[in-house]
Protein backbone atom coordinates (compact mmCIF):
# COMPACT_ATOMS: atom_id res chain seq x y z
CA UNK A 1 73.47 116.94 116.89
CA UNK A 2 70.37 116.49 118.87
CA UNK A 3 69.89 112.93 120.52
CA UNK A 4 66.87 111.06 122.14
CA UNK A 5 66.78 107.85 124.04
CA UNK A 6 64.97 104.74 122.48
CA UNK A 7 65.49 100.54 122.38
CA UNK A 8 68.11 100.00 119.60
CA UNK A 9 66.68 98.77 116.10
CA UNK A 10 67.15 95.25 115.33
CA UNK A 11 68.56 94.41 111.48
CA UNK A 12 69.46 91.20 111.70
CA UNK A 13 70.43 90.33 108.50
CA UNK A 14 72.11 94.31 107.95
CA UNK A 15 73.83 94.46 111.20
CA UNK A 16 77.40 93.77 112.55
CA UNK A 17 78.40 94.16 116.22
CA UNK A 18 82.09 94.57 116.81
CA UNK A 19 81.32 93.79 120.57
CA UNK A 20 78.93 93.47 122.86
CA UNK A 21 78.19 95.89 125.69
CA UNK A 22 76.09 94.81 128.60
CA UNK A 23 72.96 97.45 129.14
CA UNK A 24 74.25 100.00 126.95
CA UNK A 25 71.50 102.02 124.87
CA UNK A 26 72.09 103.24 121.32
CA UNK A 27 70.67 106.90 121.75
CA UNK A 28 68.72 108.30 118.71
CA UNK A 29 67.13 105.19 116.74
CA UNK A 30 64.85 107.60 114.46
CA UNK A 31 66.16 109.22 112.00
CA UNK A 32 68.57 112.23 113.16
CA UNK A 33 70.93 114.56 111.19
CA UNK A 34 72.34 112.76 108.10
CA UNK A 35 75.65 113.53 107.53
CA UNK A 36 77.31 113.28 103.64
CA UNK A 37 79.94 111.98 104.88
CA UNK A 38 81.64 110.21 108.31
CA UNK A 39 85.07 109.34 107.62
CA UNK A 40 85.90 106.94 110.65
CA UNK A 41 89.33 107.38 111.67
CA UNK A 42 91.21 110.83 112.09
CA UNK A 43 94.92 109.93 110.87
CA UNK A 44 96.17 111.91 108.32
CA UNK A 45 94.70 110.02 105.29
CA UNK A 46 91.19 110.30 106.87
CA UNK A 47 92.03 113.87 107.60
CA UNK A 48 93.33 114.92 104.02
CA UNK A 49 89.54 112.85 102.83
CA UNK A 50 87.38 115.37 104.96
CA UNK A 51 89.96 118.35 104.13
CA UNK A 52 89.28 117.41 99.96
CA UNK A 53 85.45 116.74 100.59
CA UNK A 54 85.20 120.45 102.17
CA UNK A 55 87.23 121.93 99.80
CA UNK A 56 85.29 120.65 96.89
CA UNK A 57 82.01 122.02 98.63
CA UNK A 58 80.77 119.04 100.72
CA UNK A 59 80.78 120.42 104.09
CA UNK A 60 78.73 118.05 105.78
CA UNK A 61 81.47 115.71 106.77
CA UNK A 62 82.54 114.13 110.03
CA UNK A 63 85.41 112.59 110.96
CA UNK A 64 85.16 110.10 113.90
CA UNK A 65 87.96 108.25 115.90
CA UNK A 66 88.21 105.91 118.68
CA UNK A 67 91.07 107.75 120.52
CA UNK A 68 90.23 109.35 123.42
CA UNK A 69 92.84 112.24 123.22
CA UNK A 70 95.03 112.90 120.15
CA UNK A 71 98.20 112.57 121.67
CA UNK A 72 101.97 112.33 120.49
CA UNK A 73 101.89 108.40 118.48
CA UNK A 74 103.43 106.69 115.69
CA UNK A 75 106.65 107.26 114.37
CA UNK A 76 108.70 109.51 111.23
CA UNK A 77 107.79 108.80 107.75
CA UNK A 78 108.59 110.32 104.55
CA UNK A 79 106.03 112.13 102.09
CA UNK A 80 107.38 111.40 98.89
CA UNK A 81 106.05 112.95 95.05
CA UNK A 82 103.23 111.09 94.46
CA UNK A 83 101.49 111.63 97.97
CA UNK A 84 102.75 115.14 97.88
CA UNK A 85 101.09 115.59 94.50
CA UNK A 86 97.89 113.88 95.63
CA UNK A 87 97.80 116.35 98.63
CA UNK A 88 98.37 119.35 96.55
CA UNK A 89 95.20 118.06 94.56
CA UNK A 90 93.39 117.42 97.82
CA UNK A 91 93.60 121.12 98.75
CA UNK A 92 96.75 123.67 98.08
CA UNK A 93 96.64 125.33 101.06
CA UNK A 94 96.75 121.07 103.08
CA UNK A 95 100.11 121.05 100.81
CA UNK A 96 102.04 124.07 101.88
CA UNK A 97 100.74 123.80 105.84
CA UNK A 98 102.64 119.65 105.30
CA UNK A 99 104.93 121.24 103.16
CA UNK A 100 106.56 123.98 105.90
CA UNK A 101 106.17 121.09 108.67
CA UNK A 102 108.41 118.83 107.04
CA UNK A 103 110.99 120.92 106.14
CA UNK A 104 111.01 122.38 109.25
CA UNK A 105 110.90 118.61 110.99
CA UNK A 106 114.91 118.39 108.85
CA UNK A 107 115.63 121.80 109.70
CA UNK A 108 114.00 122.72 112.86
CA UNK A 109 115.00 125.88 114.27
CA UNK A 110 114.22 124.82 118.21
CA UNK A 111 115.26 121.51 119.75
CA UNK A 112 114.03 120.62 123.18
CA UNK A 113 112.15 124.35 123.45
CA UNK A 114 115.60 125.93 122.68
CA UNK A 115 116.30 128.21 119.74
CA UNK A 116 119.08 127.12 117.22
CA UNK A 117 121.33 130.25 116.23
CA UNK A 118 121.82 129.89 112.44
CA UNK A 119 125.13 130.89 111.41
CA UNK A 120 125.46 134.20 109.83
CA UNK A 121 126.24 134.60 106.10
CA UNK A 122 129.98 134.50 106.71
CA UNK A 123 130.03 131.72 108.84
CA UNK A 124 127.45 129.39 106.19
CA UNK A 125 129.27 126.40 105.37
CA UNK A 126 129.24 124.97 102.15
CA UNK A 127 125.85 123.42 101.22
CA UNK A 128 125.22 119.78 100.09
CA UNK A 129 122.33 117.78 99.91
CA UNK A 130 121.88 115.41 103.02
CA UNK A 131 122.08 111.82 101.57
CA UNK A 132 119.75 109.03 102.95
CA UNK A 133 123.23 106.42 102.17
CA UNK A 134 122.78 102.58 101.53
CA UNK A 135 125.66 100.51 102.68
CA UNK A 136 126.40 96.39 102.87
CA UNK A 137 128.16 95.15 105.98
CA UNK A 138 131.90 96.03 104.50
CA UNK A 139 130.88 99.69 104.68
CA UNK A 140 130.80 100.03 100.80
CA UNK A 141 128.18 102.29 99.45
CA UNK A 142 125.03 100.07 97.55
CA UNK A 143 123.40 103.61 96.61
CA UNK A 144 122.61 107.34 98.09
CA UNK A 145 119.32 108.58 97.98
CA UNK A 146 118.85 112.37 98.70
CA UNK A 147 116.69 114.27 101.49
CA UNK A 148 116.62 117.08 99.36
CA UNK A 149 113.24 118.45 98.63
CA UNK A 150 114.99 120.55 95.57
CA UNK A 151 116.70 117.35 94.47
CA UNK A 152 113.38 115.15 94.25
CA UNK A 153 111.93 118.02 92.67
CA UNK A 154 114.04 118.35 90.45
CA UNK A 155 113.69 114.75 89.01
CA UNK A 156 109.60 113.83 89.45
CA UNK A 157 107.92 117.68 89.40
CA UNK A 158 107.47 117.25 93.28
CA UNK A 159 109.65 117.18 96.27
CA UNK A 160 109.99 114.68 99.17
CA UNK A 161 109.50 115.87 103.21
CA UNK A 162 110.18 113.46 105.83
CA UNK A 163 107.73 114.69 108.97
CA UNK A 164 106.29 113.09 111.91
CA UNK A 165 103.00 111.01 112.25
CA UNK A 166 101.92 112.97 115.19
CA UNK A 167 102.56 116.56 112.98
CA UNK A 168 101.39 115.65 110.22
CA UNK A 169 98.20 114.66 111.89
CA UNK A 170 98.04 117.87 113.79
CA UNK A 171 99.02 120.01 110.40
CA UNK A 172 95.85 118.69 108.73
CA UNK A 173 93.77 118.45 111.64
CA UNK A 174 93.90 122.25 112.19
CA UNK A 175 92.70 122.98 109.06
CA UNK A 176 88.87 121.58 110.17
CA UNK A 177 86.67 122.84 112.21
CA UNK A 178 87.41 122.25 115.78
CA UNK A 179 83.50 120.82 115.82
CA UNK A 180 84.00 118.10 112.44
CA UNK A 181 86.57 115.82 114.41
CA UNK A 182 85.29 113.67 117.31
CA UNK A 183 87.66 111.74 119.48
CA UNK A 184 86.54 108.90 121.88
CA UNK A 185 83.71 107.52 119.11
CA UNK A 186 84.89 103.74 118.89
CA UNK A 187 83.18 101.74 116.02
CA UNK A 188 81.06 98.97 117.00
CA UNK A 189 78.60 98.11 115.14
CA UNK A 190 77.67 99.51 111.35
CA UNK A 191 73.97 98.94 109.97
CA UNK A 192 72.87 99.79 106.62
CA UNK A 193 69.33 101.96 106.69
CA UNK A 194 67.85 101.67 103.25
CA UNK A 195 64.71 103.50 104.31
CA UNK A 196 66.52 106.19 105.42
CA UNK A 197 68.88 106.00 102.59
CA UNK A 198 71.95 106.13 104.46
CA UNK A 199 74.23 103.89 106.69
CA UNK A 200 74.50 104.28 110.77
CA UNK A 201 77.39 103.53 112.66
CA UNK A 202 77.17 103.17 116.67
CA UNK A 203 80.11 104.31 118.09
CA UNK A 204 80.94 104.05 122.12
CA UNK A 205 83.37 106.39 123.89
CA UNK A 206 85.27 106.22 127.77
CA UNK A 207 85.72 101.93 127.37
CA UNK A 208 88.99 100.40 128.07
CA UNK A 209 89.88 100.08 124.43
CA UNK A 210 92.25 97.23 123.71
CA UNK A 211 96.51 97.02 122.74
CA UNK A 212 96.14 97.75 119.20
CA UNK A 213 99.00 95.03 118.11
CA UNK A 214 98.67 95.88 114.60
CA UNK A 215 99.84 99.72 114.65
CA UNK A 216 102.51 101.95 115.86
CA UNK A 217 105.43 100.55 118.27
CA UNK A 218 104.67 98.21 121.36
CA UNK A 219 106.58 98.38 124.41
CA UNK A 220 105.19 95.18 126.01
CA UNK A 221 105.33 96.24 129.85
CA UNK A 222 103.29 99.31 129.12
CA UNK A 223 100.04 99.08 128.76
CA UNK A 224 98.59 101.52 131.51
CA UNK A 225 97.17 103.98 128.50
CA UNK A 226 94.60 100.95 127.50
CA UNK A 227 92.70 101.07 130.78
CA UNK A 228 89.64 103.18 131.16
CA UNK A 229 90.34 106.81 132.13
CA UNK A 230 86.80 106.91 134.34
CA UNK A 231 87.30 103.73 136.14
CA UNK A 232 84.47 104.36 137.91
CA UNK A 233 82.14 104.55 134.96
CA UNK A 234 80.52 100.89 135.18
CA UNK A 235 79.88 99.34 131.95
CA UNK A 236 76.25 99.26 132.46
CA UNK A 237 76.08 102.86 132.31
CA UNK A 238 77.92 103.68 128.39
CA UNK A 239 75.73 105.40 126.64
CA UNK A 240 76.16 104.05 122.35
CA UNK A 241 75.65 106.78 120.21
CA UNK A 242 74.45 106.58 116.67
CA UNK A 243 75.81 108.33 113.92
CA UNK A 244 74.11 108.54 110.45
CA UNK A 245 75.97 108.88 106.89
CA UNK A 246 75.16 108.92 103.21
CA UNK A 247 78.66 107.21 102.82
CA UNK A 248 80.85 105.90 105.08
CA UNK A 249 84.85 106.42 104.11
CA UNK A 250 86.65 104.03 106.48
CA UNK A 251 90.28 105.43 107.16
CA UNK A 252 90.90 103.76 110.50
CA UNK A 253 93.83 101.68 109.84
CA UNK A 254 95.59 98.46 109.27
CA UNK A 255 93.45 97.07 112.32
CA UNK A 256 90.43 98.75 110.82
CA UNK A 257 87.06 98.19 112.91
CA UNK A 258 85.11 98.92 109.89
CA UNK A 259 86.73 96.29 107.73
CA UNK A 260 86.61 93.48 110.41
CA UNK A 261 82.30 94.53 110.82
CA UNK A 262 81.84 94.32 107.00
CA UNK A 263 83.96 90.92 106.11
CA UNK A 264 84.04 88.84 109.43
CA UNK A 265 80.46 86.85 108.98
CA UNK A 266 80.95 86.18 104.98
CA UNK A 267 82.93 83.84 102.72
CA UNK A 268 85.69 87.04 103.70
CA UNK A 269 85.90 86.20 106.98
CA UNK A 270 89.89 85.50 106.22
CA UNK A 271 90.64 89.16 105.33
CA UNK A 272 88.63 90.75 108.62
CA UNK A 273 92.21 90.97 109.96
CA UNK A 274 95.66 91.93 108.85
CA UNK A 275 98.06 89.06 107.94
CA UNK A 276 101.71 88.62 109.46
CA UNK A 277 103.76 89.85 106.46
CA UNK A 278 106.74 87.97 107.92
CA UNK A 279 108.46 90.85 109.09
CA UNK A 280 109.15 92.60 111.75
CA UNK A 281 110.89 95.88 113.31
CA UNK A 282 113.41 96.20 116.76
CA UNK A 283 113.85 99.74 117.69
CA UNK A 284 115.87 101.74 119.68
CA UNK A 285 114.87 105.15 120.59
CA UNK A 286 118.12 106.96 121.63
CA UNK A 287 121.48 104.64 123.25
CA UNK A 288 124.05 107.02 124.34
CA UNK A 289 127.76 105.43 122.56
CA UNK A 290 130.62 105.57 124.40
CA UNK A 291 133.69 107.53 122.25
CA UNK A 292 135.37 104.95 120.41
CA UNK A 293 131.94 102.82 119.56
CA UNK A 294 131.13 106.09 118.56
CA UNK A 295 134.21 106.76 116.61
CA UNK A 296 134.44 103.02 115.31
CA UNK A 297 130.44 103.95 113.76
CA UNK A 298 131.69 106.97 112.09
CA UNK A 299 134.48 106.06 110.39
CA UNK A 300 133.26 102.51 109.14
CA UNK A 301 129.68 103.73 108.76
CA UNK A 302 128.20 107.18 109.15
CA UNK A 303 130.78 109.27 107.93
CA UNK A 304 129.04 112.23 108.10
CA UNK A 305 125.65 111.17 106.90
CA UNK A 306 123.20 111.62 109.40
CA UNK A 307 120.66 108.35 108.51
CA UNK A 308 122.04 105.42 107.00
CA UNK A 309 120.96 101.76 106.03
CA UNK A 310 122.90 98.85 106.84
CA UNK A 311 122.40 95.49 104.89
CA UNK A 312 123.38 91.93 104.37
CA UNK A 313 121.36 92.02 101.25
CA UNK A 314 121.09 88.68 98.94
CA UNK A 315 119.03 88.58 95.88
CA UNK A 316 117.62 85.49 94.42
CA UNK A 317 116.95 84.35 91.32
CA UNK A 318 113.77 85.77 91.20
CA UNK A 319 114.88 89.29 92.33
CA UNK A 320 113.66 88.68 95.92
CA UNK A 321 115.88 90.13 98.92
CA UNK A 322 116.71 86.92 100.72
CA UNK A 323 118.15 86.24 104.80
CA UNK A 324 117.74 90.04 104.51
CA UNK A 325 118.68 92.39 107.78
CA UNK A 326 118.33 95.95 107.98
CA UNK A 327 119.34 98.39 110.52
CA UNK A 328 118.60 102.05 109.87
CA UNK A 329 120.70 104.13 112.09
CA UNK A 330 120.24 107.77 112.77
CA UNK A 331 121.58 110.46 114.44
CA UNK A 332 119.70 112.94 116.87
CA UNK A 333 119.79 116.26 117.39
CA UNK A 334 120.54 116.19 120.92
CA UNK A 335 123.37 113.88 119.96
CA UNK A 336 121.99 110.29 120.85
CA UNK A 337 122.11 107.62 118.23
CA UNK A 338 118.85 105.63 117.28
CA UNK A 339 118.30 102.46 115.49
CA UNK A 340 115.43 100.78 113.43
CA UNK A 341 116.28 97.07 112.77
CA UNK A 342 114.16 95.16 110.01
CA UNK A 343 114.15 91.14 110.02
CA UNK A 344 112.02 88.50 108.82
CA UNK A 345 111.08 86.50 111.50
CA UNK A 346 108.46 83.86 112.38
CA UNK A 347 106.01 85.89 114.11
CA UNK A 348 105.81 83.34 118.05
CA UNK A 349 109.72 84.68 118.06
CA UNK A 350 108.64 87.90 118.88
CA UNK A 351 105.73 86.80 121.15
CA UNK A 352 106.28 87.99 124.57
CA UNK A 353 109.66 89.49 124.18
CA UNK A 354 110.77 93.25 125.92
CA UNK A 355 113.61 94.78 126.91
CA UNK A 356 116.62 92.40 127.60
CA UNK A 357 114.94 89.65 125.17
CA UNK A 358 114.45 91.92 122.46
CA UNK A 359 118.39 92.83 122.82
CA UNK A 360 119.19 88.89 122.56
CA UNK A 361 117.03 88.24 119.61
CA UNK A 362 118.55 91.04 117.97
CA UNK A 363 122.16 90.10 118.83
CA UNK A 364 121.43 86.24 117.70
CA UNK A 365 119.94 87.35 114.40
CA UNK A 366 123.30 89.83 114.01
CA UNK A 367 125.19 87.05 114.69
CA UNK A 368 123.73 84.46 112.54
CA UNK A 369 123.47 87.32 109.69
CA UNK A 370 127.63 88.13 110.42
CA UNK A 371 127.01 91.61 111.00
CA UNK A 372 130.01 93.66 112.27
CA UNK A 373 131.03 93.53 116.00
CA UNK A 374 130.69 97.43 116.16
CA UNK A 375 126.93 97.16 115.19
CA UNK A 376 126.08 93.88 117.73
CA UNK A 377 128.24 95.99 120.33
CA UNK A 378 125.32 99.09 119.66
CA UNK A 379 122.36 96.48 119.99
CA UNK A 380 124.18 95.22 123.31
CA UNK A 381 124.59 98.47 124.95
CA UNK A 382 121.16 99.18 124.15
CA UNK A 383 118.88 100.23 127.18
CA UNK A 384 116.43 97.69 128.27
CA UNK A 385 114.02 100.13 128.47
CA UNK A 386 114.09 101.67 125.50
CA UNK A 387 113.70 98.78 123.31
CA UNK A 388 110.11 98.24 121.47
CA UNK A 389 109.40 95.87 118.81
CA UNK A 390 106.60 95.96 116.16
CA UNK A 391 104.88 92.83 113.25
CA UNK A 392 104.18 94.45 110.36
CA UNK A 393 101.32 93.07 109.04
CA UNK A 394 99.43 93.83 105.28
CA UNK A 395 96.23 93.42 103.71
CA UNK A 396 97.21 91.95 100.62
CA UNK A 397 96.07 93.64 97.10
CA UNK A 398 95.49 90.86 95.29
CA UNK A 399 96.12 87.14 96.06
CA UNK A 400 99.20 86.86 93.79
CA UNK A 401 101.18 88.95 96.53
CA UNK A 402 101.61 86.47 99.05
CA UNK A 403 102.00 83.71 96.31
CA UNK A 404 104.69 85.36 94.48
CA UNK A 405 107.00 85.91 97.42
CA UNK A 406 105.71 82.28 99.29
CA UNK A 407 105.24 79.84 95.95
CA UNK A 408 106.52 81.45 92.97
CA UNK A 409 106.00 78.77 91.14
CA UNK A 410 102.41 78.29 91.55
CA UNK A 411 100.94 81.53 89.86
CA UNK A 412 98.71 79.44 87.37
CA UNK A 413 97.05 77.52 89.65
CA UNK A 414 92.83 78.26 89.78
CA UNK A 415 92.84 80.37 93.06
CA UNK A 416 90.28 79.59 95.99
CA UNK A 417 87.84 82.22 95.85
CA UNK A 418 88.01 82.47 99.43
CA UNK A 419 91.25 82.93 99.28
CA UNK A 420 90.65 86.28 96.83
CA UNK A 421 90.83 89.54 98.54
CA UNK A 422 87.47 91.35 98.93
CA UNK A 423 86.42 94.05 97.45
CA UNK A 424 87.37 97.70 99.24
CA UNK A 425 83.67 98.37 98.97
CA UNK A 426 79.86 97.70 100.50
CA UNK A 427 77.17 99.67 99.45
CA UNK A 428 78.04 103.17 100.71
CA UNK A 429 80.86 102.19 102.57
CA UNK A 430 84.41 102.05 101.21
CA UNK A 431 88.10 101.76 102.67
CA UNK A 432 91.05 103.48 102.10
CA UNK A 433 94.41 104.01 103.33
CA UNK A 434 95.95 100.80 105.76
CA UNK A 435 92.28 99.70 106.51
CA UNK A 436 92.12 98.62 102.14
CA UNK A 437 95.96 97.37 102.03
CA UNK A 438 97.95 97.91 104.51
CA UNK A 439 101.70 96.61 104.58
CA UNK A 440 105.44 97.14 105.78
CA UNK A 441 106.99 100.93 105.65
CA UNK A 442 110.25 99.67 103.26
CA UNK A 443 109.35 101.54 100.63
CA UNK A 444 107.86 104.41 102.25
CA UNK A 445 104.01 104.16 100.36
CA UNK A 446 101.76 103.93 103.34
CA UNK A 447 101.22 107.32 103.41
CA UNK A 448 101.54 108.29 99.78
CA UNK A 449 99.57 105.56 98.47
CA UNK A 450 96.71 106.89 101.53
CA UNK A 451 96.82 110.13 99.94
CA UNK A 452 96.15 108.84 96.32
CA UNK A 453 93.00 106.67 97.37
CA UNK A 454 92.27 110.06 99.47
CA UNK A 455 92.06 112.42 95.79
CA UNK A 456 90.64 109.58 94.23
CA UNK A 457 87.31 108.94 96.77
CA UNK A 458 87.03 112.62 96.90
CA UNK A 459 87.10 113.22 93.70
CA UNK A 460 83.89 110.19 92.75
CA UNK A 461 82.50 111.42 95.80
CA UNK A 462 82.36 114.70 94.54
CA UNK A 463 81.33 113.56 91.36
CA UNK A 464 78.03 111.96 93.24
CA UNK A 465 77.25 115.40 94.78
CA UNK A 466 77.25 117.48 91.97
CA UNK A 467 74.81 114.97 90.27
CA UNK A 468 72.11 113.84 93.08
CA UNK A 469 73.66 110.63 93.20
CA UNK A 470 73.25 110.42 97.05
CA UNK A 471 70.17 108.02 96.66
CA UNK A 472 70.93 105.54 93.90
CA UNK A 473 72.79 102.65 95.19
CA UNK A 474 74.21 101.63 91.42
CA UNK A 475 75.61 104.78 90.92
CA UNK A 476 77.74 104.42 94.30
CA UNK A 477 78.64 101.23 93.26
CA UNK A 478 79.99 101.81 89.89
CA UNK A 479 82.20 105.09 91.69
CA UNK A 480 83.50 102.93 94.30
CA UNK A 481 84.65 100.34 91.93
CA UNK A 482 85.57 102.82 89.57
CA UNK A 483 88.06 103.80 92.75
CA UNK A 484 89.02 100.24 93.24
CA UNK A 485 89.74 99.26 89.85
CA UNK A 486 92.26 102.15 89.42
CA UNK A 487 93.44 101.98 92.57
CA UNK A 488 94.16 98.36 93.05
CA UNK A 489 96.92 97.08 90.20
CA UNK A 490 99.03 100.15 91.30
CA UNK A 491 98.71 98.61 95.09
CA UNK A 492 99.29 95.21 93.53
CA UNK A 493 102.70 96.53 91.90
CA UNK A 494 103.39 98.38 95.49
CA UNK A 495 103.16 95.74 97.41
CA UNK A 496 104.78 93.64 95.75
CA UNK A 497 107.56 96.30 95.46
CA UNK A 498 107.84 96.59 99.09
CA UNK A 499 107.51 92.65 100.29
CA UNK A 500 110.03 91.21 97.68
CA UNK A 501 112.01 94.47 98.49
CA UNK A 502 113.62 94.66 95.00
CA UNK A 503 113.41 98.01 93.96
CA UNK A 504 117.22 98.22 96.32
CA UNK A 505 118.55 94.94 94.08
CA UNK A 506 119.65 96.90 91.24
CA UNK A 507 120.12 101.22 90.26
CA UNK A 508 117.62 99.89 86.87
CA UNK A 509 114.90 98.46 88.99
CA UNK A 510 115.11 101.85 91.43
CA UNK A 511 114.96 103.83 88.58
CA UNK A 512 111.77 101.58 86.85
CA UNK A 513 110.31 101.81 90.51
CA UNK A 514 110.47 105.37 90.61
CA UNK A 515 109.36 106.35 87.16
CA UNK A 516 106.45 104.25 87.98
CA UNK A 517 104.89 105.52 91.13
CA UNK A 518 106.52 109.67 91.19
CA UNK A 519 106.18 109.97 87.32
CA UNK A 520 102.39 109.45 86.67
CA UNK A 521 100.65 112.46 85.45
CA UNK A 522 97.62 113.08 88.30
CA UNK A 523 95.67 115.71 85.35
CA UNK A 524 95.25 112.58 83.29
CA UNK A 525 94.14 110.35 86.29
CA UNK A 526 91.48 113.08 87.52
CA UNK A 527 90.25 113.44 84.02
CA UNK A 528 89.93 109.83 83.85
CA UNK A 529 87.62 109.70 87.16
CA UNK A 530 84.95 112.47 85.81
């Protein structure tokens, strides 16, 4: 869109700067092109929002993020019925494209560039469903949980794909014009225009953007990809551009810049920022196991699967997983073995700690934990190098979630209202995805819940379109907490779900879990929305 040069406006009492940059010039003060929409943030729930808006017949939708390349991120996760289903909503064709990738990501038919030969018919072997299997520290099975797509289909009317971050972002990211996604736009400042009936954001590209400590995995002796790629651009020179929407649909994240601009000078200030959820994540990429570790893994442990879960599990009273360890291992296909360990820990423990001293925390907590000497002698072995370590943080649904798993006791005390979670909305800007309520993976919602507060924006959004709503601020309002108030108890019961951990405590609160959150009906929740 066209720019001009001018002295930035000044709303003092409408205006939040994320940061401030020394002689920089927001370009294009007067009124410009007004976009419907600017979703800000181009991960896949952001993605799937602009890929529903255009579908639906809002085409005038851009999706901003502050990456300055899209590049291979972030780790597997698993799409599971409900996100599936809210994708197929979003747009069929966005399902199938998601669809083929994840299958394919189980099955692939090249590894490493080279093609697999499939056996012929004679030579198939007999099929079973691979089995995601659950097992305490003897070995014993807890429960088996298949990767079958057929198998989840089978049970909730939609199937399950495990895919990666990176291609799933790609899948849905191709289906947009090349021209609708802008890298290198980084947030800084959002300032609502009444007169122009519309908000702007000022986003600044080619800045040394900060260790995001909140998101994907941290490998603390790297940071060379946070430095400026044009060194020699001098700060004084950055150029701010402005960027003008109807709505604003903030999908960037559990660090969300957008959230921390709307909530960080009110009675929110608090909730700008993800909380430690007490939790945290050691991972291995690949340690090649010498024969009999190898064989000592197998027969104890694997046993043929090729991802399993390894637990100390102890359930409270209250149904909460207690001193509770985790390691996920899994096999690869060029024949390394990874690992994904899950701990509660205090969050200064982790402060600081690579390589060798992530190995010795792990092997301490193993030890204190009486895991098996076959899974400390894995963490041992472990190379340096290829450890990383990652805080989960969350951005807590309601305030009962931290008080249930902190102070159970306490519910029916009067809450601080500062101490009550904000609401996901401002005017014409609204969050979704990590950047409303972000928390742990364990359960595997992230995503899926993303893609539900993706169908259900797009759908009031639509809504708003198809009735000239773009200029009355109530009739935002009441769509956006319309969004929030349907949205919100199921992200309650989620997150709840995932902190306390229970849904693995028993096969009756699995299957209560899982008629709950696969088993809704997604015709009755649209119908409900228009």
């Amino acid at each position: 869109m066209p720019e001009t040069k001018s002295s930035p406006h000044t709303h003092t009492d409408t205006s939040t700067k994320a940061d401030t940059l020394a002689g920089s010039v927001v370009s294009s003060s007067t009124p410009q092109q007004i976009y419907d929409v600017v979703v800000v943030g181009a991960g896949p729930i952001g993605l799937a929002t602009a890929i529903g808006l255009r579908k639906r017949g809002i085409e005038n939708v851009l999706v901003v993020d502050q990456t300055r390349a899209f590049r291979e991120v972030g780790q597997g996760l698993d799409l599971l019925p409900n996100g599936l289903k809210a994708l197929k909503y979003l747009d069929p064709n966005a399902y199938e494209e998601v669809k083929k990738t994840g299958l394919d990501f189980l099955n692939p038919k090249q590894f490493n560039g080279q093609k697999i030969i499939e056996p012929t018919q004679d030579q198939q072997p007999t099929k079973t469903s691979p089995q995601w299997v659950y097992k305490d520290l003897q070995g014993q099975i807890i429960r088996s949980i298949s990767l079958s797509f057929d198998d989840w289909f089978k049970n909730y009317g939609e199937g399950r794909v495990s895919i990666s971050w990176y291609d799933l972002q790609t899948t849905l990211r191709q289906l947009l014009p090349q021209d609708r996604v802008k890298a290198n736009h980084r947030c800084i400042n959002v300032v609502n225009e009444p007169e122009n009936g519309c908000v702007r954001i000022d986003c600044v590209g080619d800045t040394g953007i900060k260790a995001n400590p909140y998101a994907y995995w941290t490998e603390a002796q790297k940071y060379n990809d946070t430095q400026p790629q044009n060194s020699d651009v001098a700060p004084q020179e950055l150029v701010t551009k402005s960027i003008r929407a109807k709505l604003i649909v903030a999908a960037d994240g559990i660090n969300s810049t957008i959230r921390r601009l709307l909530y960080t000078d009110t009675q929110y200030h608090d909730f700008a920022r993800p909380e430690y959820s007490g939790f945290a994540a050691i991972f291995c990429r690949e340690a090649e196991v010498a024969k009999e570790l190898w064989t000592k893994l197998e027969e104890d442990f694997f046993q043929d699967s090729t991802i399993i879960t390894i637990t100390n599990d102890e359930i409270s009273r209250n149904s909460v997983c207690i001193n509770n360890i985790r390691i996920i291992l899994f096999r690869r296909p060029t024949g390394e073995l990874g690992y994904i360990i899950h701990l509660a820990l205090p969050l200064d423990s982790l402060q600081g700690k690579s390589e060798s001293s992530l190995i010795d925390l792990a092997l301490q907590e193993f030890e204190k934990a009486g895991f098996p000497d076959a899974l400390k002698e894995l963490v041992r072995i472990s190379p340096p190098a290829k450890m990383q370590q990652r805080p989960y943080y969350v951005h807590h649904a309601t305030i009962s979630d931290s008080l249930q798993v902190s102070n159970p006791t306490n519910l029916d005390t009067e809450p601080d209202p500062t101490k009550i979670p904000p609401a996901w909305s401002v005017g014409r800007i609204v969050l979704v995805g990590d950047a409303a309520h972000g928390m742990p993976p364990f359960m595997a919602q992230g995503a899926n819940q993303g893609f539900e507060d993706a169908l259900v924006v797009t759908t009031l959004i639509t809504k708003i379109a198809k009735e000239n709503n773009w200029d009355d601020p109530q009739a935002i309002a009441k769509a956006f907490e319309k969004y929030e108030c349907l949205r919100r108890p199921l992200m309650a019961y989620v997150q709840q779900a995932t902190l306390k951990r229970s849904p693995y405590s028993s096969d009756k609160e699995w299957q209560e879990y899982a008629q709950q959150l696969y088993c809704r009906n997604f015709d009755q929740l649209i119908e409900g929305l228009l």
